[in-house]
PDB file of N, CA and C in Angstrom:
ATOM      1  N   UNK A   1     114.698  93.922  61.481  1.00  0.00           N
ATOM      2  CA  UNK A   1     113.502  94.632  61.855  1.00  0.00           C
ATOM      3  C   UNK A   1     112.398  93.652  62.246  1.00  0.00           C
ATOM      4  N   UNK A   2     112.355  92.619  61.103  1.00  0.00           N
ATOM      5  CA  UNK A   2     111.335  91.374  61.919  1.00  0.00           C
ATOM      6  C   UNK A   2     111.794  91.113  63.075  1.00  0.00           C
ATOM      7  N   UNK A   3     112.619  90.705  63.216  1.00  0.00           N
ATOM      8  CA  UNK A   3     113.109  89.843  64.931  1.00  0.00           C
ATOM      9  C   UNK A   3     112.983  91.027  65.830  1.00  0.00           C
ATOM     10  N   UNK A   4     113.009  92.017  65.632  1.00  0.00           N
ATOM     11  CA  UNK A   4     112.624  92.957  66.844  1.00  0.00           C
ATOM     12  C   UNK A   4     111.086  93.073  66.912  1.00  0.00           C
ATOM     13  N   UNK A   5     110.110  93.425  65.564  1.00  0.00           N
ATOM     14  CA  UNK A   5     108.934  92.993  66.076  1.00  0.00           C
ATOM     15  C   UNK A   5     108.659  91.774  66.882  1.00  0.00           C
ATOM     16  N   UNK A   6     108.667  90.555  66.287  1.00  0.00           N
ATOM     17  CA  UNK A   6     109.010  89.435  66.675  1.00  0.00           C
ATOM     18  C   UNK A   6     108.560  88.951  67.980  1.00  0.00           C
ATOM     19  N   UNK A   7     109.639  89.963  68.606  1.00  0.00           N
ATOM     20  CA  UNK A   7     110.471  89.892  70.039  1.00  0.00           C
ATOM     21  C   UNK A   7     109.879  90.925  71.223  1.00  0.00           C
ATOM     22  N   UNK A   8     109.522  92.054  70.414  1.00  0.00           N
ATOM     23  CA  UNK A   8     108.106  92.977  70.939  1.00  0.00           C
ATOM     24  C   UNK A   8     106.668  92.160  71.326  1.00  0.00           C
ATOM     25  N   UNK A   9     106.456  91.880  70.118  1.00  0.00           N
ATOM     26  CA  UNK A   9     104.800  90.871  70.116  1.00  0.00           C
ATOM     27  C   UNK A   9     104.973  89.797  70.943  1.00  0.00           C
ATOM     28  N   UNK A  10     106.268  88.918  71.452  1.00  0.00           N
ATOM     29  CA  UNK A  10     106.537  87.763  72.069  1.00  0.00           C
ATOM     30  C   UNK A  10     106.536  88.019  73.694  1.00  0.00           C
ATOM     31  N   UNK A  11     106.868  89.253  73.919  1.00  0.00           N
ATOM     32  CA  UNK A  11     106.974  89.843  74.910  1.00  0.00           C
ATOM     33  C   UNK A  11     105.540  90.485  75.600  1.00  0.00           C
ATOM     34  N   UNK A  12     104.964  91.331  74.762  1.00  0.00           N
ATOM     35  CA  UNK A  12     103.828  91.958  75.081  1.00  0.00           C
ATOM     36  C   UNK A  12     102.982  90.695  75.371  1.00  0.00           C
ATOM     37  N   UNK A  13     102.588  89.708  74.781  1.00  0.00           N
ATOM     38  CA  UNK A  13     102.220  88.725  74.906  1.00  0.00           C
ATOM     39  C   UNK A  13     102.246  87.642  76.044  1.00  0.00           C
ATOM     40  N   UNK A  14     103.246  87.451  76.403  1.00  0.00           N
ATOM     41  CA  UNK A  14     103.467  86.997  77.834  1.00  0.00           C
ATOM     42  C   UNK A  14     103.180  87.798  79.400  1.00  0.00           C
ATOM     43  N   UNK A  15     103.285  88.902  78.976  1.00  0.00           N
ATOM     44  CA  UNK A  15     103.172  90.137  79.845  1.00  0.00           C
ATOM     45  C   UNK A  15     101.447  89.503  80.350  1.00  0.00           C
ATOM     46  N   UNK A  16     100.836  89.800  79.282  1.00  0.00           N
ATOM     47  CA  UNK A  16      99.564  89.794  79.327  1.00  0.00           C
ATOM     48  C   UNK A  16      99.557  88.438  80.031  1.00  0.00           C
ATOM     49  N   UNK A  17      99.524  87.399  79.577  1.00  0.00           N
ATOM     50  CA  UNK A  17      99.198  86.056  80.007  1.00  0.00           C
ATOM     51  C   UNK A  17      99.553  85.782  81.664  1.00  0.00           C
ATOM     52  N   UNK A  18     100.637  86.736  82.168  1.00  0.00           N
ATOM     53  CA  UNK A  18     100.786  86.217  83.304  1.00  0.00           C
ATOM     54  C   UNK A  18     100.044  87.357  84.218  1.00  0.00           C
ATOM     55  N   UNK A  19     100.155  88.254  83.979  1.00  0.00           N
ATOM     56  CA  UNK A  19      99.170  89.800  84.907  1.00  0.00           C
ATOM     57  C   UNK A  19      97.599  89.403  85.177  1.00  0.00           C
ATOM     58  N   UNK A  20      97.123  89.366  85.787  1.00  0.00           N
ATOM     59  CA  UNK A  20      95.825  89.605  86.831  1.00  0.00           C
ATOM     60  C   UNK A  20      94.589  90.696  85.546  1.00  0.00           C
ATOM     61  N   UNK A  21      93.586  90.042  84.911  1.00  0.00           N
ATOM     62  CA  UNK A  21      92.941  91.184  84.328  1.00  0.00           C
ATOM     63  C   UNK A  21      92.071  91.653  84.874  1.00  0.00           C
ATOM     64  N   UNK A  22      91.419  92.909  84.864  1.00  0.00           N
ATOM     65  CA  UNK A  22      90.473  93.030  85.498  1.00  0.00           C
ATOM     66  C   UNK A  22      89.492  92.350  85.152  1.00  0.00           C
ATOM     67  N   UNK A  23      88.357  92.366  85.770  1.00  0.00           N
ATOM     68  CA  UNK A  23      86.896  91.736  85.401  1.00  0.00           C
ATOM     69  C   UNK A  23      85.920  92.449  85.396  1.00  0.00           C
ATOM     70  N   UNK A  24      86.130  93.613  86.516  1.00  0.00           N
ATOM     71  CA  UNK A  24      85.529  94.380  87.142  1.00  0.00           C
ATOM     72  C   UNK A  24      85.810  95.467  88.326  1.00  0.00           C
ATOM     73  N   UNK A  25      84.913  96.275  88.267  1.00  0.00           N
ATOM     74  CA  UNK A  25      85.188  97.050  89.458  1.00  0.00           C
ATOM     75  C   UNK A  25      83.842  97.784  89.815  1.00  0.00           C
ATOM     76  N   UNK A  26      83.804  98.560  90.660  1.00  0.00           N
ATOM     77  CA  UNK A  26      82.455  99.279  91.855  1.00  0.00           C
ATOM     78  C   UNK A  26      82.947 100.173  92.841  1.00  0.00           C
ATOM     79  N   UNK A  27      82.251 101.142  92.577  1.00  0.00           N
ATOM     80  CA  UNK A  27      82.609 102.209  94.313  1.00  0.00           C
ATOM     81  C   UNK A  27      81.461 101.417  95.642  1.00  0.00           C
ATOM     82  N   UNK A  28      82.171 101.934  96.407  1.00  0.00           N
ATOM     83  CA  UNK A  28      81.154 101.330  97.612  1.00  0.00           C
ATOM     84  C   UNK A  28      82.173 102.599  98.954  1.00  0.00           C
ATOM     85  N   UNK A  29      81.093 102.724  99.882  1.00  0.00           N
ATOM     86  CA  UNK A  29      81.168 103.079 101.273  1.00  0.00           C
ATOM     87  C   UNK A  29      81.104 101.811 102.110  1.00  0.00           C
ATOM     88  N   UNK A  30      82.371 101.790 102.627  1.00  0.00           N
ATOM     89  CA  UNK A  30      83.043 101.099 103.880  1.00  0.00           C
ATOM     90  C   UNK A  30      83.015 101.491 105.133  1.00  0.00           C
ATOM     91  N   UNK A  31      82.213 100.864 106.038  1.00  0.00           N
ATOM     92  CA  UNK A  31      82.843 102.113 107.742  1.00  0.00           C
ATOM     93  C   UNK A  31      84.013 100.990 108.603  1.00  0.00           C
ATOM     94  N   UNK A  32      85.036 101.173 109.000  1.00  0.00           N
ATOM     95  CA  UNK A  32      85.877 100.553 109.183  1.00  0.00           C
ATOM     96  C   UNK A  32      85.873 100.293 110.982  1.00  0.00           C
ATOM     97  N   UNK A  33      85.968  99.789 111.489  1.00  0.00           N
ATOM     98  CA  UNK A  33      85.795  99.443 113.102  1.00  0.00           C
ATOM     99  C   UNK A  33      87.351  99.725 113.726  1.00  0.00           C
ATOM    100  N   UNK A  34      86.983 100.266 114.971  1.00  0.00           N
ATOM    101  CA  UNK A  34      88.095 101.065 115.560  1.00  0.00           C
ATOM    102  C   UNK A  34      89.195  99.912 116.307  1.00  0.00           C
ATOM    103  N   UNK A  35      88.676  98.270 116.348  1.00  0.00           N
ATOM    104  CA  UNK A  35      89.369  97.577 116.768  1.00  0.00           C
ATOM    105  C   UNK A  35      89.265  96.223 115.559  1.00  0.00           C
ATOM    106  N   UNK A  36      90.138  95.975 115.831  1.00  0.00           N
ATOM    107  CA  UNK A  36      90.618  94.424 115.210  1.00  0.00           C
ATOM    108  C   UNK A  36      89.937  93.054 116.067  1.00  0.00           C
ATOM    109  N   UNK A  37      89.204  92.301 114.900  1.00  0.00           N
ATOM    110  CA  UNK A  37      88.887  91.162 115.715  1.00  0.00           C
ATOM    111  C   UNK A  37      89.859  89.611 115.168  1.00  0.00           C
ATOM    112  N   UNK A  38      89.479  88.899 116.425  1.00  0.00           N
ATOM    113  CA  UNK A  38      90.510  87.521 116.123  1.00  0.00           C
ATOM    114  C   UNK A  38      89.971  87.328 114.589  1.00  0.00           C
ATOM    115  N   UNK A  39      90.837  86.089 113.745  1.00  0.00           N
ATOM    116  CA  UNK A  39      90.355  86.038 112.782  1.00  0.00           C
ATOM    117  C   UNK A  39      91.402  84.740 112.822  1.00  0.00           C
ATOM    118  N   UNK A  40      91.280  84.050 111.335  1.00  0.00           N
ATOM    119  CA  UNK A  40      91.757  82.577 111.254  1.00  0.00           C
ATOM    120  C   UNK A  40      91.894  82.589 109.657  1.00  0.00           C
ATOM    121  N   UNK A  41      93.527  82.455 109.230  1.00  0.00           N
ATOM    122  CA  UNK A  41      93.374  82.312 108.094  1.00  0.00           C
ATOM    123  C   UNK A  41      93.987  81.299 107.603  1.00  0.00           C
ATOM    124  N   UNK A  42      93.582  80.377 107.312  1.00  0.00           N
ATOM    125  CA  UNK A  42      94.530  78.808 107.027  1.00  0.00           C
ATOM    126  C   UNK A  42      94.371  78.864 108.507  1.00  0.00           C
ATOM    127  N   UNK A  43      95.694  78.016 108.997  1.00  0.00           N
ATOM    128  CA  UNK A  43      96.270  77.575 109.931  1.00  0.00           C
ATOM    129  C   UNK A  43      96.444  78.764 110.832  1.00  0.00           C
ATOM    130  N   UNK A  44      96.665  80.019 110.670  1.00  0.00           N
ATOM    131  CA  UNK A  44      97.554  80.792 111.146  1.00  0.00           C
ATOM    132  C   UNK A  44      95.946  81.830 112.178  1.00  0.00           C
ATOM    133  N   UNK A  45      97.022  82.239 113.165  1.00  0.00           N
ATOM    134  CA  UNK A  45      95.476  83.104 113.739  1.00  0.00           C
ATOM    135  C   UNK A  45      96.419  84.184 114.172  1.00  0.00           C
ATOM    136  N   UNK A  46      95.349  85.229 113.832  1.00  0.00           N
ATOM    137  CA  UNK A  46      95.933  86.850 113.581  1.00  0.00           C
ATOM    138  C   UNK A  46      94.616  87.347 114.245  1.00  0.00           C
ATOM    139  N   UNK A  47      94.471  89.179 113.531  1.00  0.00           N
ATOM    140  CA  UNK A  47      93.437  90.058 114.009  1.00  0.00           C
ATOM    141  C   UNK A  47      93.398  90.529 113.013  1.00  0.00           C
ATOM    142  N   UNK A  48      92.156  90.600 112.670  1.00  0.00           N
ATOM    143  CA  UNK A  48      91.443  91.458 111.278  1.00  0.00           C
ATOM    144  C   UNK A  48      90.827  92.889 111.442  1.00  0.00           C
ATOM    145  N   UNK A  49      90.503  93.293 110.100  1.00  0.00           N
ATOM    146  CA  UNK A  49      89.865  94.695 110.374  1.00  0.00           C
ATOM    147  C   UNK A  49      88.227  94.217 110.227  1.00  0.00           C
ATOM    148  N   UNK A  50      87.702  95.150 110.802  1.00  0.00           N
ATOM    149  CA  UNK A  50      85.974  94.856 110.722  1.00  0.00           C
ATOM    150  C   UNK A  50      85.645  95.764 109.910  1.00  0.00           C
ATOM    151  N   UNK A  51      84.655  95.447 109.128  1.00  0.00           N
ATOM    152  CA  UNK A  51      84.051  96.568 108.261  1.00  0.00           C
ATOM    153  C   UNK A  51      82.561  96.565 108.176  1.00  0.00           C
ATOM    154  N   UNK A  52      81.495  97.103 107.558  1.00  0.00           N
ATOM    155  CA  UNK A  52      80.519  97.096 107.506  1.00  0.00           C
ATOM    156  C   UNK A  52      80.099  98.288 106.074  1.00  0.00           C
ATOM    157  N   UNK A  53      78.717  98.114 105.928  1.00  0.00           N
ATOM    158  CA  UNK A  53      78.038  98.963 104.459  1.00  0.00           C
ATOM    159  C   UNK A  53      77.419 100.002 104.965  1.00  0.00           C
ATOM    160  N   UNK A  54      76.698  99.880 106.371  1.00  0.00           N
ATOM    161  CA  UNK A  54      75.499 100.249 107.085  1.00  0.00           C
ATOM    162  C   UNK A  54      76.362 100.500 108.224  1.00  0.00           C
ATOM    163  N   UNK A  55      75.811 101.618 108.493  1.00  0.00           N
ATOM    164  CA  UNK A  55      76.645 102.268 110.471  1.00  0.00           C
ATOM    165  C   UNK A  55      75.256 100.989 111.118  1.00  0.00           C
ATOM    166  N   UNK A  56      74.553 100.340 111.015  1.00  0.00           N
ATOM    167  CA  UNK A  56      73.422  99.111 111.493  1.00  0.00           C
ATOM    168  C   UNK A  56      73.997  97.707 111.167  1.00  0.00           C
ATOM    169  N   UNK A  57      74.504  97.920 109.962  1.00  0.00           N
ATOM    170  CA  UNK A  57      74.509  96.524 109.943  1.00  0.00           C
ATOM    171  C   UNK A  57      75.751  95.733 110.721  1.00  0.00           C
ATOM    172  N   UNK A  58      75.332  94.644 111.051  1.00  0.00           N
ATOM    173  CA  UNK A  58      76.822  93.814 111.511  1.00  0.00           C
ATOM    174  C   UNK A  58      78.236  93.365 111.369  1.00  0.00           C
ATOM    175  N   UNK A  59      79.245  93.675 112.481  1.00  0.00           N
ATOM    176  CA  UNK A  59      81.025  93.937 111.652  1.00  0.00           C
ATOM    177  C   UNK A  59      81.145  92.647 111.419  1.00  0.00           C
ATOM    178  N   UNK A  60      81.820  92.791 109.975  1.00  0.00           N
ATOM    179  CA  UNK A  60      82.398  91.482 109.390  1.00  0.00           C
ATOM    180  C   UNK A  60      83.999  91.498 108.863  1.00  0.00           C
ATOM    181  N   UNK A  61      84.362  90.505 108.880  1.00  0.00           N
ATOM    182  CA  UNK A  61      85.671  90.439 108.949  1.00  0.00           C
ATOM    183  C   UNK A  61      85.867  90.775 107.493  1.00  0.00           C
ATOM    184  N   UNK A  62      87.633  91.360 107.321  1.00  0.00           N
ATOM    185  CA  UNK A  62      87.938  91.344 106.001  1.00  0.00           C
ATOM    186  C   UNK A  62      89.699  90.854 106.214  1.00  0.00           C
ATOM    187  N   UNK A  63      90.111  89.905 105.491  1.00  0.00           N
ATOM    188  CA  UNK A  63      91.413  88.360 105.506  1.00  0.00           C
ATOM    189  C   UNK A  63      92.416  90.305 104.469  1.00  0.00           C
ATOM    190  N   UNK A  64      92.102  90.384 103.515  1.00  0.00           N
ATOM    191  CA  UNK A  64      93.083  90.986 102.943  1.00  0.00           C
ATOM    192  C   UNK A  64      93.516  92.498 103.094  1.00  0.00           C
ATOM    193  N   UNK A  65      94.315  93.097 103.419  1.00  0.00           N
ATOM    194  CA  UNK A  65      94.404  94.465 103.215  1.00  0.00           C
ATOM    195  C   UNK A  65      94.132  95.609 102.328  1.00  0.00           C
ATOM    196  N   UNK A  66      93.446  96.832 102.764  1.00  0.00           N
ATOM    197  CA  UNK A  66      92.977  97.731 101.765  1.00  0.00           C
ATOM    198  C   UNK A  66      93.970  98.014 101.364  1.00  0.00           C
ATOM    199  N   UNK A  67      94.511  98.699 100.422  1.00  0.00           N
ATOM    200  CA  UNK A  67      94.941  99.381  99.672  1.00  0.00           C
ATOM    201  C   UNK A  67      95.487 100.318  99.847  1.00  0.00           C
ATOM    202  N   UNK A  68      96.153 101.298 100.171  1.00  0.00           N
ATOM    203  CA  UNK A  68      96.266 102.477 100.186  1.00  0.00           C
ATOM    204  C   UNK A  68      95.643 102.814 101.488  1.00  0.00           C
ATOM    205  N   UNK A  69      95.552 102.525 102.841  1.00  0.00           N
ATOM    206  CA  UNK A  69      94.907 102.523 103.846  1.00  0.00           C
ATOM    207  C   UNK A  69      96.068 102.365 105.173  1.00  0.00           C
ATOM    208  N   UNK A  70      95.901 103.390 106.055  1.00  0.00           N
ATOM    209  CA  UNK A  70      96.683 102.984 106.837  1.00  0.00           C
ATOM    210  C   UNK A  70      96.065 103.245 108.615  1.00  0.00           C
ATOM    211  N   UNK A  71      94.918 102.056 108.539  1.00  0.00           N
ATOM    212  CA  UNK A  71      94.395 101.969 110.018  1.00  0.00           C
ATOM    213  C   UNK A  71      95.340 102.274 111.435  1.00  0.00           C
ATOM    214  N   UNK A  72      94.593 102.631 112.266  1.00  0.00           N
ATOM    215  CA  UNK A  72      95.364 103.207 113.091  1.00  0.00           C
ATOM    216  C   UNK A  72      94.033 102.932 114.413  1.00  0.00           C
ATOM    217  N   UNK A  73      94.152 101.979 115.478  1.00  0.00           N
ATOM    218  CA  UNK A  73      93.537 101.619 116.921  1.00  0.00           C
ATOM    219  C   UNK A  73      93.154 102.667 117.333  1.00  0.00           C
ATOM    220  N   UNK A  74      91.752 102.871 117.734  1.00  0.00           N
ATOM    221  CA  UNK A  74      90.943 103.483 118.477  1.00  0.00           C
ATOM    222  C   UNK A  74      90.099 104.040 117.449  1.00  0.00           C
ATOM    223  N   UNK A  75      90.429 104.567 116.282  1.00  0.00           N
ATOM    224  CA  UNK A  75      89.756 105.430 115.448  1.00  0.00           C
ATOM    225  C   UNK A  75      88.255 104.663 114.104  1.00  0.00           C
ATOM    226  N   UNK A  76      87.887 105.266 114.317  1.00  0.00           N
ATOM    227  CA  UNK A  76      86.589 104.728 113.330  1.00  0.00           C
ATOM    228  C   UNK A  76      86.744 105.374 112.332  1.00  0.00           C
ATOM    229  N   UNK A  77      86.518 104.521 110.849  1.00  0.00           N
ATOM    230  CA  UNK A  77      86.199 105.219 109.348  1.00  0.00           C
ATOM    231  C   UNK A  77      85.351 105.370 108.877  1.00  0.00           C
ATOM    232  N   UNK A  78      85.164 105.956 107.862  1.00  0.00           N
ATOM    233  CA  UNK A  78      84.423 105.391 107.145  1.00  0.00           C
ATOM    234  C   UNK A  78      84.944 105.803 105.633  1.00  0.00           C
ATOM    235  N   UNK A  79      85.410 105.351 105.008  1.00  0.00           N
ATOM    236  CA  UNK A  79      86.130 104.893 103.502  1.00  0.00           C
ATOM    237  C   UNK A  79      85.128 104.812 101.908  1.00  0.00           C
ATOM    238  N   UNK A  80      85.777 106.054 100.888  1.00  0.00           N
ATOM    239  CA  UNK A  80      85.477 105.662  99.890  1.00  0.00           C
ATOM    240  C   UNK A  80      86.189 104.683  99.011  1.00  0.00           C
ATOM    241  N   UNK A  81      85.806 104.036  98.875  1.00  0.00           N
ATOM    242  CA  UNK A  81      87.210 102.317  97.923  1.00  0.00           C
ATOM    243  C   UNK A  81      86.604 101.955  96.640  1.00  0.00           C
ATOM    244  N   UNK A  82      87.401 101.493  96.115  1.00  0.00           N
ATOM    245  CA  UNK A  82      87.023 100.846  94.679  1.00  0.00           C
ATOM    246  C   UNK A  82      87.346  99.314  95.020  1.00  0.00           C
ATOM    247  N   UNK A  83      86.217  98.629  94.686  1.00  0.00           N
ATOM    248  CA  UNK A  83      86.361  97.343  94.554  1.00  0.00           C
ATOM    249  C   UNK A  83      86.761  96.716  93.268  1.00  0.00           C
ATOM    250  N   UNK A  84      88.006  96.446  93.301  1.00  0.00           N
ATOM    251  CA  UNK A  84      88.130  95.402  91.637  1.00  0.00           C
ATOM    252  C   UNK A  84      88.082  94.148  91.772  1.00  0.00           C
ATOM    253  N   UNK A  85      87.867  93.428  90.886  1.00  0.00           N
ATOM    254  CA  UNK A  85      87.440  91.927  90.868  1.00  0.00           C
ATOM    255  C   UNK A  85      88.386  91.608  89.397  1.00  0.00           C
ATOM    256  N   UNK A  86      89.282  90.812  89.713  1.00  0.00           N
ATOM    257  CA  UNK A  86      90.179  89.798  89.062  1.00  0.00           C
ATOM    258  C   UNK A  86      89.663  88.838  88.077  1.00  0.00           C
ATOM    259  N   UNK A  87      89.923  88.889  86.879  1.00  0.00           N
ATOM    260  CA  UNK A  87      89.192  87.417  86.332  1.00  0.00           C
ATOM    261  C   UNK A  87      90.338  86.240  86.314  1.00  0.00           C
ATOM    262  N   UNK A  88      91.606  86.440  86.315  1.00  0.00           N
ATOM    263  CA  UNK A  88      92.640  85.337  86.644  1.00  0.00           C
ATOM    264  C   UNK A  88      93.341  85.276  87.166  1.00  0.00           C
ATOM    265  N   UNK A  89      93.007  85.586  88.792  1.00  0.00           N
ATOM    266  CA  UNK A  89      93.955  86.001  90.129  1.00  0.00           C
ATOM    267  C   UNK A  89      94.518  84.466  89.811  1.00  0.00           C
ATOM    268  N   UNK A  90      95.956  84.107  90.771  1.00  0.00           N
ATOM    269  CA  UNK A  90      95.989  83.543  91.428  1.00  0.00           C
ATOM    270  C   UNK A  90      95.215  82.127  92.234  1.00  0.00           C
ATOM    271  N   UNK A  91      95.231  81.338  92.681  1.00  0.00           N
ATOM    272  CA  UNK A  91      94.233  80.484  92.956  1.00  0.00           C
ATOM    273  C   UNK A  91      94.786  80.259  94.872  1.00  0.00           C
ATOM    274  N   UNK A  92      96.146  81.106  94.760  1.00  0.00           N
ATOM    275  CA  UNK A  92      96.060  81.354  96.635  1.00  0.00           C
ATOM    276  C   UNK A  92      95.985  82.718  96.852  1.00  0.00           C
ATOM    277  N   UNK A  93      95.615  83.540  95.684  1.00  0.00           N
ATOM    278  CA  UNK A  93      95.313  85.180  96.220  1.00  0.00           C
ATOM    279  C   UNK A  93      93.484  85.344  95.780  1.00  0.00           C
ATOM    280  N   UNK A  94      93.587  86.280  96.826  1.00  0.00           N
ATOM    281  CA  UNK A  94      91.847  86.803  96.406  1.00  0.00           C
ATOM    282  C   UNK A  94      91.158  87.477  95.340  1.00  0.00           C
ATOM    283  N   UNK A  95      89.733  87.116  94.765  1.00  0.00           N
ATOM    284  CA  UNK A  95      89.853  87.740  93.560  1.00  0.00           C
ATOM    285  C   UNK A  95      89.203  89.276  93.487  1.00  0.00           C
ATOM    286  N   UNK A  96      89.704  89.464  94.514  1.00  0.00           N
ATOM    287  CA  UNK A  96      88.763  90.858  95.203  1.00  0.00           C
ATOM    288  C   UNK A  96      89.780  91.725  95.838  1.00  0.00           C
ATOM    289  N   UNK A  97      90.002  92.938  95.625  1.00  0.00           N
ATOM    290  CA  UNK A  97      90.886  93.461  96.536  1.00  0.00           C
ATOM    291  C   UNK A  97      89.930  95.318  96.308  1.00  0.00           C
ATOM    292  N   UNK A  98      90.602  95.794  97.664  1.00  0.00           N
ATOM    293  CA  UNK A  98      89.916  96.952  97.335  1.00  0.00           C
ATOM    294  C   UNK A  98      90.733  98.052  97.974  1.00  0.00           C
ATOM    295  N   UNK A  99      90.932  99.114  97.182  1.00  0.00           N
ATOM    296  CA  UNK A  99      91.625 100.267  96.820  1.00  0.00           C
ATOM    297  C   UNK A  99      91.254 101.490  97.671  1.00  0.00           C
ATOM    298  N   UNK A 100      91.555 102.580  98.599  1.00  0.00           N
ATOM    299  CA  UNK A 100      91.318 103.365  99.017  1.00  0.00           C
ATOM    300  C   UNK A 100      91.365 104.626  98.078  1.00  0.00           C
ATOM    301  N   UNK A 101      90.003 104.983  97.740  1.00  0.00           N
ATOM    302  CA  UNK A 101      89.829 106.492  97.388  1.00  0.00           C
ATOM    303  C   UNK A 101      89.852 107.715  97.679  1.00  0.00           C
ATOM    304  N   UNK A 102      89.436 107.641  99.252  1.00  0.00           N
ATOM    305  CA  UNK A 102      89.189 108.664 100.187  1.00  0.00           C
ATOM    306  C   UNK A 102      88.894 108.231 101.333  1.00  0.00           C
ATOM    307  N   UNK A 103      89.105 108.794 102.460  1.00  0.00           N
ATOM    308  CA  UNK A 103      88.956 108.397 103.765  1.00  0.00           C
ATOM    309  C   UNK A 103      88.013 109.665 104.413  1.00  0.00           C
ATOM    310  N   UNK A 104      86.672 109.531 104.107  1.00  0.00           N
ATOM    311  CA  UNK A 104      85.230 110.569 103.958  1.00  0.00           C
ATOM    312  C   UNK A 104      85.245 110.770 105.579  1.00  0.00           C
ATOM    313  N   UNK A 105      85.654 110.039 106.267  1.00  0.00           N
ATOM    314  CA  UNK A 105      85.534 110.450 108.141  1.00  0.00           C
ATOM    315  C   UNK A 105      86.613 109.266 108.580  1.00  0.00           C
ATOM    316  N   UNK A 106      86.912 110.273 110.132  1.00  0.00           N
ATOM    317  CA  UNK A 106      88.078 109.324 110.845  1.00  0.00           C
ATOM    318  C   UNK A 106      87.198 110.190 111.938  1.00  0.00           C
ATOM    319  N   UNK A 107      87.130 109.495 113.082  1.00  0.00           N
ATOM    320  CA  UNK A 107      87.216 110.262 113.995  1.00  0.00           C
ATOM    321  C   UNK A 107      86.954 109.143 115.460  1.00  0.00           C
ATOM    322  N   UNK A 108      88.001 109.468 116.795  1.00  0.00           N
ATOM    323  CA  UNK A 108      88.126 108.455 117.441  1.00  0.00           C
ATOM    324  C   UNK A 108      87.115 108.126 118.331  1.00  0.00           C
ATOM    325  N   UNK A 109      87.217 106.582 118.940  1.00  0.00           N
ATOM    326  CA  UNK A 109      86.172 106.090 119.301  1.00  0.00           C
ATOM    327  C   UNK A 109      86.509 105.525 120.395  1.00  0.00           C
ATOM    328  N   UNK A 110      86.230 106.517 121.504  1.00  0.00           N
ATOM    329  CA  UNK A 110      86.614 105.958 123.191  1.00  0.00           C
ATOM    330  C   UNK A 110      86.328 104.445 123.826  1.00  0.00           C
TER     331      UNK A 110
END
């Protein structure tokens, strides 16, 4: 019966040590841009999604993929997401990733 606790607690334990904890999290409104701009990540050059806070303010790039999101050319969003924040990502993954809640408007953009 000890060695199976043991072996439970030894386990649960490692689990933990290697998984991502949270740190944090936040809702936020996203408006998502109907085209992809160049982008540069390392070495490698691709096309990113643009996003913004403000239908005013200026599109800025985003390197990682939402979540639960499945963009689609021509169309404009605008996205409810949860932002979580990592306290022991990785040190080649981001400590930020963000989650799709709802997709509050789509509608296309000639």
């Amino acid at each position: 019966m000890r060695i199976l606790l043991l072996a439970t607690l030894a386990l649960a334990l490692s689990a933990c040590a290697t998984a991502p904890r949270e740190h944090g999290s936040r809702a936020r409104l996203l408006y998502i841009a109907a085209a992809k701009a160049p982008c540069t990540t390392g070495v490698l050059k691709t096309e990113c999604l643009q996003f913004r806070e403000q239908p005013t303010d200026p599109w800025q790039l985003t390197y990682a993929p939402i979540e639960g999101f499945e963009w689609k050319p021509g169309n404009e969003y605008l996205l409810k997401i949860t932002e979580v924040h990592a306290s022991n990502a990785p040190a080649d993954a981001s400590r930020v990733t963000w989650h799709v809640d709802k997709v509050v408007e789509q509608h296309p953009v000639p």
